[in-house]
Protein backbone atom coordinates (compact mmCIF):
# COMPACT_ATOMS: atom_id res chain seq x y z
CA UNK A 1 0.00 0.00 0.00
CA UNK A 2 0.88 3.29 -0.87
CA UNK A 3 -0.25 6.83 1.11
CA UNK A 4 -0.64 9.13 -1.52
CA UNK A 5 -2.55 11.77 -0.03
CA UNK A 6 -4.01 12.51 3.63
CA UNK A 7 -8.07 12.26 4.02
CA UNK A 8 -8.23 13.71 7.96
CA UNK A 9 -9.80 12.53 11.39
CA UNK A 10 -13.14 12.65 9.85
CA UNK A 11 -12.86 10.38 7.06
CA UNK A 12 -10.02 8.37 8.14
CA UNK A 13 -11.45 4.69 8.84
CA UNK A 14 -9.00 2.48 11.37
CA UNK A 15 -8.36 -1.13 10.05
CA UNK A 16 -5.73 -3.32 11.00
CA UNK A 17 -4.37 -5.38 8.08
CA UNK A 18 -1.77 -7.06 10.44
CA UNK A 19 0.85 -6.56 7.42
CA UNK A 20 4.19 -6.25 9.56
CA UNK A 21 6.86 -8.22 7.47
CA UNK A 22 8.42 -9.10 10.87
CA UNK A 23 7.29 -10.17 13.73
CA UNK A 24 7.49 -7.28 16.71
CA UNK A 25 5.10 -8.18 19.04
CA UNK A 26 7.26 -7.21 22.69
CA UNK A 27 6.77 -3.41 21.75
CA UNK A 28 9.84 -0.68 22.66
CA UNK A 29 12.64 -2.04 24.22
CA UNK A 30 14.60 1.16 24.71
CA UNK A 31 15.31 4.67 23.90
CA UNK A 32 18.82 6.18 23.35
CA UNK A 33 20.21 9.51 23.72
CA UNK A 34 23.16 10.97 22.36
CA UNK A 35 24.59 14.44 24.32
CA UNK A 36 27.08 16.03 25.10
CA UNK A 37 27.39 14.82 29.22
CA UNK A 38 25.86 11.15 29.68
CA UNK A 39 26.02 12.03 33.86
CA UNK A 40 24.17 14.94 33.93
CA UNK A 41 21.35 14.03 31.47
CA UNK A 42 20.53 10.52 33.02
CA UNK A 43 21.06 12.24 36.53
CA UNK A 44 17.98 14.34 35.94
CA UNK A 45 16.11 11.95 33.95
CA UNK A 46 16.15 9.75 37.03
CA UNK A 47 15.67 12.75 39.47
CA UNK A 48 13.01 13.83 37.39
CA UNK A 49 11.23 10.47 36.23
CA UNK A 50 11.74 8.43 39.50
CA UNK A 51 14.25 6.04 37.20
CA UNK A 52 17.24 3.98 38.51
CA UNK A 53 20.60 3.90 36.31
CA UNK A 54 20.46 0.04 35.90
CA UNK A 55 23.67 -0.22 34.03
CA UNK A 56 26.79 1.78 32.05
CA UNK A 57 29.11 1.15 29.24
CA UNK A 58 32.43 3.75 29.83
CA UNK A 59 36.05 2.87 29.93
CA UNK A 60 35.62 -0.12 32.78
CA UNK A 61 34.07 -1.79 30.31
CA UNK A 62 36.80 -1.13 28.12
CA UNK A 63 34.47 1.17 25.88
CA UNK A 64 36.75 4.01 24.84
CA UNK A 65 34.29 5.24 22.58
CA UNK A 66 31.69 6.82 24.77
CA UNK A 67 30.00 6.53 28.09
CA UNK A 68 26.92 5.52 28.24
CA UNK A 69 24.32 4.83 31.51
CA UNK A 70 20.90 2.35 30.84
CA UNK A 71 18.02 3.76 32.94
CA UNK A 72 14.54 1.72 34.03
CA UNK A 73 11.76 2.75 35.40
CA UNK A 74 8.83 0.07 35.09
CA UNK A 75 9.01 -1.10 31.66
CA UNK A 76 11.00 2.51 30.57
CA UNK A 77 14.51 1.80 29.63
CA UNK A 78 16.41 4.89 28.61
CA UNK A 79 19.90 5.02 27.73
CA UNK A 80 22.16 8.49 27.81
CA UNK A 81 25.22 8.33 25.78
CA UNK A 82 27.94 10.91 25.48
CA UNK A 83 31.50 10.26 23.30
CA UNK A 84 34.80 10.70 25.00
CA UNK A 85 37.63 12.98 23.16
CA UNK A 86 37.61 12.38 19.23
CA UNK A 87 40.82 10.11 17.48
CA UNK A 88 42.92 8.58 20.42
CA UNK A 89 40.00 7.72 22.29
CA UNK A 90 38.14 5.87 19.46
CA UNK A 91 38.60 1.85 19.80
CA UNK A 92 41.37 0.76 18.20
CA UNK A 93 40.21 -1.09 14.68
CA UNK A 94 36.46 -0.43 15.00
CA UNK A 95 36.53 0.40 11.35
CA UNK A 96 38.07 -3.23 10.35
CA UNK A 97 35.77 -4.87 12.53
CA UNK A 98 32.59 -2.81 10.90
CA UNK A 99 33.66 -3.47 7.51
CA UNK A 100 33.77 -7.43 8.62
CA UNK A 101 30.28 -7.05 9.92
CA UNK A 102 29.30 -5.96 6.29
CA UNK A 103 31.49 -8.81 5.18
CA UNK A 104 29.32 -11.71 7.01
CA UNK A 105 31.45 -12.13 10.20
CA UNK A 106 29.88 -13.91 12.88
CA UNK A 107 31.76 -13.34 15.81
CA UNK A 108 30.20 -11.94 18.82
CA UNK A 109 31.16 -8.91 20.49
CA UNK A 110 30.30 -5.94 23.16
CA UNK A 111 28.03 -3.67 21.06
CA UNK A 112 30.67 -0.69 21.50
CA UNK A 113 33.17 -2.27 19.40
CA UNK A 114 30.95 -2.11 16.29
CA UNK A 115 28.74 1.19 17.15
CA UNK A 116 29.03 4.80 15.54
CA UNK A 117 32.46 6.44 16.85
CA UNK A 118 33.39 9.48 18.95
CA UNK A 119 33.60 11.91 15.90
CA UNK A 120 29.99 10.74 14.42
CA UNK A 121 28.73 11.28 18.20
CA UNK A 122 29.97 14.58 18.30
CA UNK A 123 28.76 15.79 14.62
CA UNK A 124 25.32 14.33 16.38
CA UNK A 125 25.54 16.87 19.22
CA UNK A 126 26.86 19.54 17.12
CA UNK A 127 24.03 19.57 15.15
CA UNK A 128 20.82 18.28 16.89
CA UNK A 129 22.03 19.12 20.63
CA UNK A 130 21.02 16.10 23.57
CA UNK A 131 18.25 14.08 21.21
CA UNK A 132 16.92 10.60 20.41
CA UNK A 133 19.36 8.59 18.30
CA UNK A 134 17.65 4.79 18.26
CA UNK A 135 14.78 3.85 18.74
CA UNK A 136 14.83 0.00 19.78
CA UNK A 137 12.10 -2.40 19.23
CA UNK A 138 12.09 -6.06 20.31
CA UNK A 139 11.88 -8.70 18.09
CA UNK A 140 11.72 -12.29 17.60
CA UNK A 141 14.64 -12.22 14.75
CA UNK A 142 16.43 -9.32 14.44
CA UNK A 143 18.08 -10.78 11.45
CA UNK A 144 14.84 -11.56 9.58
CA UNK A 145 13.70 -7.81 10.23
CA UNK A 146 16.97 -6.38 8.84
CA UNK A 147 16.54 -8.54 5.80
CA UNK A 148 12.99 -7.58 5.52
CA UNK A 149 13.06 -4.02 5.95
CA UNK A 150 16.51 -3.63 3.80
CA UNK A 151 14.48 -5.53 1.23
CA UNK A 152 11.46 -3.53 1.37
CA UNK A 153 13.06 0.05 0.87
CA UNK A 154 15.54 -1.45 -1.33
CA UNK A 155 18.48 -0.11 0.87
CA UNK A 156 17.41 3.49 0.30
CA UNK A 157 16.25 6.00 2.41
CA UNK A 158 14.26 9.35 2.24
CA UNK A 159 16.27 11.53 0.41
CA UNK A 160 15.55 14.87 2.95
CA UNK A 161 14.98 18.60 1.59
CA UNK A 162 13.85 21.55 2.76
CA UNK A 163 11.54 23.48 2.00
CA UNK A 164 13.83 25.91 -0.26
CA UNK A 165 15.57 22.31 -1.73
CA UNK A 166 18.25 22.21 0.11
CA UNK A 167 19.43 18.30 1.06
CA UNK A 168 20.12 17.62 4.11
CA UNK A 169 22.72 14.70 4.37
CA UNK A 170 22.49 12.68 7.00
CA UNK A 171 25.75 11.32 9.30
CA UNK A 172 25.34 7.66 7.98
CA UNK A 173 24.88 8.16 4.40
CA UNK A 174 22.52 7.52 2.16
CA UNK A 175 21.54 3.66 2.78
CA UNK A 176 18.65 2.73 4.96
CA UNK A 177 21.44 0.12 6.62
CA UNK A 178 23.41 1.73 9.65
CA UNK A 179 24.43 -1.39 11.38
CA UNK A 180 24.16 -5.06 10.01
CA UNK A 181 22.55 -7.87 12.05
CA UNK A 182 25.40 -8.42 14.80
CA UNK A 183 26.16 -10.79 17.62
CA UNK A 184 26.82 -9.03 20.87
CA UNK A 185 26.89 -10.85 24.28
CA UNK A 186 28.18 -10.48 27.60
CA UNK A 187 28.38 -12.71 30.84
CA UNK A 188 24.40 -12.39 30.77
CA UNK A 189 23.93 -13.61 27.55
CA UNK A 190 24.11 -13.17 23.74
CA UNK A 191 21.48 -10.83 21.04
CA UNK A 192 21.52 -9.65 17.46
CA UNK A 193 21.31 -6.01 17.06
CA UNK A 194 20.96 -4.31 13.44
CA UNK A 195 20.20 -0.79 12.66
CA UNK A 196 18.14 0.86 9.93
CA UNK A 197 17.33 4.44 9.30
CA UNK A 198 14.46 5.86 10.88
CA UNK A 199 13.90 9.34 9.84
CA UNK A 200 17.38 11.97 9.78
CA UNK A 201 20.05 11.05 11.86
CA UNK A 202 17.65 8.66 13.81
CA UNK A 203 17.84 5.07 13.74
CA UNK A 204 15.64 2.12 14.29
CA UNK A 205 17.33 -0.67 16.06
CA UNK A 206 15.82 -4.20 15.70
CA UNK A 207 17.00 -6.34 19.07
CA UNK A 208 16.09 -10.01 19.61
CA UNK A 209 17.84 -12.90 21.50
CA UNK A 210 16.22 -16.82 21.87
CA UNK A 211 15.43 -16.41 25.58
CA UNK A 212 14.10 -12.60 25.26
CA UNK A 213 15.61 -9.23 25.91
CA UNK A 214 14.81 -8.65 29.59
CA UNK A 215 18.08 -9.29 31.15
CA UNK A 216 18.97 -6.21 29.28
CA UNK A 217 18.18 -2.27 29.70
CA UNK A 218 20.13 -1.62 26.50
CA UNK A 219 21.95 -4.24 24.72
CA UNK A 220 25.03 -7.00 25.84
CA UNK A 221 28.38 -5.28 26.61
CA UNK A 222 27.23 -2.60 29.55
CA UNK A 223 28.04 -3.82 33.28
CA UNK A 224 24.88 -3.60 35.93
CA UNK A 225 25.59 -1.35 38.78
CA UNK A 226 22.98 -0.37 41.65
CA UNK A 227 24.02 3.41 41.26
CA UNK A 228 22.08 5.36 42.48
CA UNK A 229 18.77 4.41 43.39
CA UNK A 230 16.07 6.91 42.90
CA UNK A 231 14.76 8.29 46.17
CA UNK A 232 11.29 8.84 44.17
CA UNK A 233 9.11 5.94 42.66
CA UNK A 234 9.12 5.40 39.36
CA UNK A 235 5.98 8.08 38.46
CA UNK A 236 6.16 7.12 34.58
CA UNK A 237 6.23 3.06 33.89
CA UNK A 238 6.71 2.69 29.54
CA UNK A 239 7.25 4.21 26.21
CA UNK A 240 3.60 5.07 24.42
CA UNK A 241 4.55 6.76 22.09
CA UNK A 242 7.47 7.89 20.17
CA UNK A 243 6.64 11.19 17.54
CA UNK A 244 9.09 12.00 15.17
CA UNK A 245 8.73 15.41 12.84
CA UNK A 246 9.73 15.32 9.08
CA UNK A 247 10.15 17.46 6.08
CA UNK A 248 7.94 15.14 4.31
CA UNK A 249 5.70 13.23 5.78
CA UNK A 250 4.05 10.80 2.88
CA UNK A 251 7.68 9.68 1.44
CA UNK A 252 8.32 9.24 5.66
CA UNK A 253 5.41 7.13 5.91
CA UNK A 254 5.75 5.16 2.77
CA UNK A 255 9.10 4.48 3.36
CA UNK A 256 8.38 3.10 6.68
CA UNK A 257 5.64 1.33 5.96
CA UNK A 258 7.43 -0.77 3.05
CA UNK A 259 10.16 -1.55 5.66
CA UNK A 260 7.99 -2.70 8.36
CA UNK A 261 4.73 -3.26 6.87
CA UNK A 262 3.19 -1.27 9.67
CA UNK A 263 -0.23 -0.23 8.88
CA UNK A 264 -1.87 3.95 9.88
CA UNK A 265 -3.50 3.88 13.40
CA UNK A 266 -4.92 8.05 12.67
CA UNK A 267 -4.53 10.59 10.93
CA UNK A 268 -4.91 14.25 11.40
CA UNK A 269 -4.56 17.28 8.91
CA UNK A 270 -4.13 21.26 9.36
CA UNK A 271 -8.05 21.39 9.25
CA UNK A 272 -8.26 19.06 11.99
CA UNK A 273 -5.62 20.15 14.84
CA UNK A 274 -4.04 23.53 13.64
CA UNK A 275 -4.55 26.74 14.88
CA UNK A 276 -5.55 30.23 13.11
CA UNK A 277 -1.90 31.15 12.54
CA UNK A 278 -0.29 27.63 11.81
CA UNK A 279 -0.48 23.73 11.68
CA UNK A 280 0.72 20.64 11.21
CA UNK A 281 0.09 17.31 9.08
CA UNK A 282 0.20 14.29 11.26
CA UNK A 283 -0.30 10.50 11.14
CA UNK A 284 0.19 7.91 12.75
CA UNK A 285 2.24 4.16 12.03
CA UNK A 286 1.96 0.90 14.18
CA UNK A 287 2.65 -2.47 14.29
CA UNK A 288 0.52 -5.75 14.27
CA UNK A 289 0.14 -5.41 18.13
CA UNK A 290 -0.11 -1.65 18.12
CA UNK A 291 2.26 -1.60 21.20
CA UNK A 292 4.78 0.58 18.87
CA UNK A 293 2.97 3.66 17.83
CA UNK A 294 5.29 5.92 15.56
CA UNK A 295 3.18 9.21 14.92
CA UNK A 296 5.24 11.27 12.43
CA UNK A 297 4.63 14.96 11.89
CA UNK A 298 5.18 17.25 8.89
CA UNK A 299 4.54 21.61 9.02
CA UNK A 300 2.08 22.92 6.96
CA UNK A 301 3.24 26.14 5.01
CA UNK A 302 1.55 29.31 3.64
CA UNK A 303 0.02 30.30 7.31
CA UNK A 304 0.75 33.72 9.04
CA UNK A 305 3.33 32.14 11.59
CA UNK A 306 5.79 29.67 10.58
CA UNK A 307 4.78 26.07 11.98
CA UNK A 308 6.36 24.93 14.92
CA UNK A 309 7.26 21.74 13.13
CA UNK A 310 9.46 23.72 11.05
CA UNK A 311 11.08 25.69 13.87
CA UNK A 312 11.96 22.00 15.12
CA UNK A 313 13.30 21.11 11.72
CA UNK A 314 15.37 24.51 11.88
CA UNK A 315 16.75 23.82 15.68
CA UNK A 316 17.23 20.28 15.25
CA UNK A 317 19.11 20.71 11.64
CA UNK A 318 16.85 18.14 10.23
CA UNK A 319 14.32 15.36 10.95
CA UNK A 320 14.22 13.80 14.41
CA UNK A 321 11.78 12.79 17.23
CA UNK A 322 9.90 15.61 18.86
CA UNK A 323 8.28 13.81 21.61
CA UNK A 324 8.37 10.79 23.92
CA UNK A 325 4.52 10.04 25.48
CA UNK A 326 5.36 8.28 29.16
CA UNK A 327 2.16 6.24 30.50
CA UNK A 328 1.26 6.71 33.75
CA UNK A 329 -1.31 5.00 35.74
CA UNK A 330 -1.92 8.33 38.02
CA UNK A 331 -1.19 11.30 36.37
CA UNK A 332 -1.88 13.70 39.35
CA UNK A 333 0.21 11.84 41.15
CA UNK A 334 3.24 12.12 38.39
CA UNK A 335 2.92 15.58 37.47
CA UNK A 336 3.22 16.95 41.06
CA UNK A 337 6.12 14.57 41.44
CA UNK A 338 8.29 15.98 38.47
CA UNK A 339 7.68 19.37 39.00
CA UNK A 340 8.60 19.33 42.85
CA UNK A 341 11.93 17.04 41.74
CA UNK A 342 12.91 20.86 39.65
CA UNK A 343 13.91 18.70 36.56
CA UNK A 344 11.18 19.68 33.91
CA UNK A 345 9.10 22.53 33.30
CA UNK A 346 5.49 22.32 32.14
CA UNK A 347 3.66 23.95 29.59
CA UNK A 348 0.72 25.67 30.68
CA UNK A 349 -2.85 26.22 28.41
CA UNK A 350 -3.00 29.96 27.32
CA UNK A 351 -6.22 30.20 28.26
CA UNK A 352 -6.94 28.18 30.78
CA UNK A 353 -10.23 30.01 31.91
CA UNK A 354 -11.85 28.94 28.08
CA UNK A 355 -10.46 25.61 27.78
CA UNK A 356 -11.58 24.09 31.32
CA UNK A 357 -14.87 26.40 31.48
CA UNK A 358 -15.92 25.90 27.95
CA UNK A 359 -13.66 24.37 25.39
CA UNK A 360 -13.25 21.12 27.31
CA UNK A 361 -16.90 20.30 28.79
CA UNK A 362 -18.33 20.48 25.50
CA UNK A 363 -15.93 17.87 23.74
CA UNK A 364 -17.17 15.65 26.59
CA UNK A 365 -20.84 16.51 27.06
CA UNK A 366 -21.35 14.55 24.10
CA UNK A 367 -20.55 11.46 25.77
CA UNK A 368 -22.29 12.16 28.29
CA UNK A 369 -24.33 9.18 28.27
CA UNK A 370 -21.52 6.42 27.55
CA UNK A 371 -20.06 4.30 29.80
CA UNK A 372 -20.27 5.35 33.66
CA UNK A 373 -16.61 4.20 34.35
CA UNK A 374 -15.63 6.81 31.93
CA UNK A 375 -16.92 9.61 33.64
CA UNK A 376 -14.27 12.07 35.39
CA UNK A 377 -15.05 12.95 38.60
CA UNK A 378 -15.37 16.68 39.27
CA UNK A 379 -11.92 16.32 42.01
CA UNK A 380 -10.20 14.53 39.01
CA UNK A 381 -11.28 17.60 36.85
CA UNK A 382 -10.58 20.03 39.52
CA UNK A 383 -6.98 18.66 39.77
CA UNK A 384 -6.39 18.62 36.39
CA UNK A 385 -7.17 22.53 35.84
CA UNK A 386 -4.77 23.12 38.89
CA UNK A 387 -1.78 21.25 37.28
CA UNK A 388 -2.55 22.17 33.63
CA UNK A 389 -3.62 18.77 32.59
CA UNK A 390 -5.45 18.29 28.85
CA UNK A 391 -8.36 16.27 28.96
CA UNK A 392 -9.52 14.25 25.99
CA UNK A 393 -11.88 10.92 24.82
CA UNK A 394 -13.10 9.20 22.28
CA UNK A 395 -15.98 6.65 21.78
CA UNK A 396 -13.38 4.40 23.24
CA UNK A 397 -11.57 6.07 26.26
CA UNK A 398 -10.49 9.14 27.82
CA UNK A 399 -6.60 10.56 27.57
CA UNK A 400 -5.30 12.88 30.44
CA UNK A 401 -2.07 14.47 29.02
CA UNK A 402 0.49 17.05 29.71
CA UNK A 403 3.78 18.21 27.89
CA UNK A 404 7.07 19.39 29.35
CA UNK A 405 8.77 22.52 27.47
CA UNK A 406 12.18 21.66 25.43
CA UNK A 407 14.35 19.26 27.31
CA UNK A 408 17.11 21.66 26.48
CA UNK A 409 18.34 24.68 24.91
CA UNK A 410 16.81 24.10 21.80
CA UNK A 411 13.37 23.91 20.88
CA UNK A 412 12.97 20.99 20.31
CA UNK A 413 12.78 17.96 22.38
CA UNK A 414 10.13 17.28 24.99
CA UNK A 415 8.12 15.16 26.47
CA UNK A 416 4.41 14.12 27.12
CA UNK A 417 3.24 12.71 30.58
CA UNK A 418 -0.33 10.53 29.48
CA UNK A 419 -2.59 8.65 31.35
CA UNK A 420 -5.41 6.19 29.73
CA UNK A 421 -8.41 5.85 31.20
CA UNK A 422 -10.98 2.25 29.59
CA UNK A 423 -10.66 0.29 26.92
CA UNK A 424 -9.91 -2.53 29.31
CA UNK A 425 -9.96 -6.49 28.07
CA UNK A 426 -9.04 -9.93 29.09
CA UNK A 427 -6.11 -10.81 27.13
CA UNK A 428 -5.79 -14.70 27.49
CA UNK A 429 -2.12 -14.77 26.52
CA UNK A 430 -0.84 -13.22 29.90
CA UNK A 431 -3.71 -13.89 31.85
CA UNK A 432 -4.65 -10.61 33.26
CA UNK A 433 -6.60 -7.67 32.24
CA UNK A 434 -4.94 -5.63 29.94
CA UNK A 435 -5.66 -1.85 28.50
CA UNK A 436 -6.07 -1.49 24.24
CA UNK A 437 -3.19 0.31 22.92
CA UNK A 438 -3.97 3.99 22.13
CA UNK A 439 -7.41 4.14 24.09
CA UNK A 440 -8.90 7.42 24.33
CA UNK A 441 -6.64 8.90 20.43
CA UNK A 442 -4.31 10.85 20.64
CA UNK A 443 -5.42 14.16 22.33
CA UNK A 444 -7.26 15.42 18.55
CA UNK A 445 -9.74 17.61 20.84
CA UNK A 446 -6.04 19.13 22.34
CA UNK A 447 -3.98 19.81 19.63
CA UNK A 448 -5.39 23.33 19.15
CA UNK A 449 -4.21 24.02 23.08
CA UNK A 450 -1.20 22.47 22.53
CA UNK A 451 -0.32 23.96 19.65
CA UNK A 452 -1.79 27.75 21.17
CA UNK A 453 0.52 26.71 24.10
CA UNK A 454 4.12 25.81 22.13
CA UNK A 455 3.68 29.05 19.88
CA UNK A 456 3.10 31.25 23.51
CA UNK A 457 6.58 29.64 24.34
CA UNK A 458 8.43 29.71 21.76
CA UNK A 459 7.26 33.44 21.28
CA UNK A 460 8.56 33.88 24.98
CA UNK A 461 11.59 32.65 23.71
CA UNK A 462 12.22 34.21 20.42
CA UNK A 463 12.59 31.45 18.41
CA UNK A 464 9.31 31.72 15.57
């Protein structure tokens, strides 16, 4: 199948074709970082998140390359990776043993021996600042989902432009193959690990080993360490959603969906979500399960303000993921957490007096009559307008959601605290009531407050 043109909330009509050409049922394994200080960045993640550094890779481990510290908090794993000095400090013959890789050799290794060096970590920094570089899914055969995705785009990826024309190259080439299928073990174990091209300098990594990925918060080579321990509880517990923003979002999509065979979950256009002075394209990829969501954003051009989308695509120098949605099962309870550990900033609805006295009742007076578990009490409500929390449903659930400003200097990177309220089933496999994936959308009745609410900052801070 082929997306040739966008047809909108309204008329788009959810089906899923289960067409993955690879079989990714275990969802998000982990997210990696690159920056510029691995320390400081997973120090307030945890701080701020309630996670626990789980594990590092630095030069105990004999990793010259970079250090690195694996975070966890529930089913979160989050990796921060920073590169040590350029030249000297690179491992000695990492480019003999990468062009063996590409060669067929099967020997198994740490993963640092055969991933990107110290001066394509700092180009990465240079340009995009602390950001998402892979995005790792779990999979039965990582080998089989190289071959299939490789085979799919036939080893090419989205040739990026501007909007004046301009490429934009991206550190690893032109080829939608970063790293081949490699075996890399440790005392715990042995995986494959391969790495394709997501979108700009961000790649998808495909990790699978016969007895499962669990021992694991990032992949064989790191060495566990019980330092520190969060004083906080976790207040976030998994990945929902990762959203990545794009020059052009249908050759994005289609070149995704030929390499994974994921199928669209939603849509959105400028007439659905955008505001009077700008907007935003938007849709939304997933797999079989739909426990990866990959909602991909493009900026819409032509309005009286330049999109925010494209003042990400101007900070970031290129494509790359704007947001990371962390599930929570008690919002409240998370929000006030973060914001007394001083690590994140919220945004804030610019007019908070319209959208929780009239904006937001009448999206849900219309289901006013569904379900009675579904119905917010007026505390919940209450609590919600005190902390800034969006408030959302569909016919299937309701979404309580909030978003952090930029993670750092640039605009660019935040995040999105959610919590999902229904869509509850029995789910036979793991014995135990389990929650739909994406119940209650994707915050369509929000995007207008959101989007009111980024322009307010980033007018604040002179960056439109």
């Amino acid at each position: 199948m082929v997306l040739t043109a966008l047809v909108g909330a309204a008329n788009f009509k959810r089906a899923n074709p289960r067409s993955d050409t690879f079989t990714s049922n275990r969802g998000f394994h982990h997210i990696e970082f690159w920056c510029a200080d691995a320390t400081a960045v997973a120090y307030r993640f945890c701080a701020g998140l309630g996670m626990t550094q789980r594990e590092i890779s630095d030069t105990s481990t004999d990793n010259r390359t970079y250090a690195s510290r694996a975070c966890v908090a529930g089913n979160l794993k989050m990796v921060f990776s920073a590169p040590y000095g350029s030249g000297g400090w690179t491992t000695a013959g990492k480019v003999a043993k990468r062009a063996k890789r590409e060669g067929g050799e099967k020997e198994a290794v740490p993963y640092h021996e055969v991933a990107g060096d110290a001066t394509n970590m700092h180009e990465f920094v240079r340009r995009h600042g602390t950001a998402v570089r892979a995005v790792c899914i779990e999979v039965e055969d990582a080998q089989a989902a190289f071959d299939a995705f490789v085979k799919g785009v036939d080893d090419k990826a989205v040739v990026e432009k501007s909007r004046e024309g301009a490429v934009v190259t991206p550190l690893d080439g032109t080829r939608a193959v970063v790293l081949p299928p490699t075996r890399v073990s440790d005392e715990r174990g042995e995986a494959t690990v391969a790495e394709v091209k997501l979108y700009g300098d961000v790649v998808l990594r495909f990790l699978s080993s016969p007895g499962g990925c669990g021992a694991w918060t990032c992949v064989p080579g790191y060495r566990v360490t019980p330092l520190p321990v969060s004083p906080r509880k976790p207040v976030v517990v998994r990945a929902d959603h990762i959203v990545g923003n794009v020059f052009d979002l249908l050759a994005q999509a289609n070149y995704l969906m030929k390499g994974t065979g994921f199928h669209e979950f939603a849509e959105f256009t400028a007439e659905d979500v955008g505001t009077v002075d700008s907007g935003l394209n938007s849709l939304v990829l997933a797999n079989n399960e739909e426990n990866v969501l990959l909602p991909i954003n493009e900026p819409t051009y032509g309005t009286k303000r330049k999109s925010q989308i494209l003042t990400y695509l101007e900070q970031n120098e290129g494509c790359g993921v704007q947001h990371i949605a962390l599930s929570t099962p008690d919002i409240i309870s998370a929000v006030i957490a973060m914001r007394e550990s001083g690590s994140f900033e919220f945004l804030e609805p610019p007019d908070a007096k319209h959208y929780y006295g009239v904006d937001m009742p009448s999206r849900l007076k219309k289901y006013a009559n569904s379900d009675p578990s579904l119905q917010l009490s007026e505390k919940l409500i209450a609590d919600c307008e005190r902390l800034g929390i969006l408030i959302d449903r569909d016919d299937r659930g309701i979404l309580l959601q909030i978003f952090t400003r930029p993670v750092s200097d640039r605009s660019t990177l935040f995040l999105e605290v959610i919590q999902r309220i229904g869509c509850m089933h029995f789910d036979a496999s793991v014995k135990a009531e389990v929650q739909t994936p994406g119940c209650g959308g994707f915050g369509k009745g929000n995007f207008k407050a959101l989007f009111a609410s980024v322009e307010k900052h980033e007018s604040a801070m002179r960056v439109a």
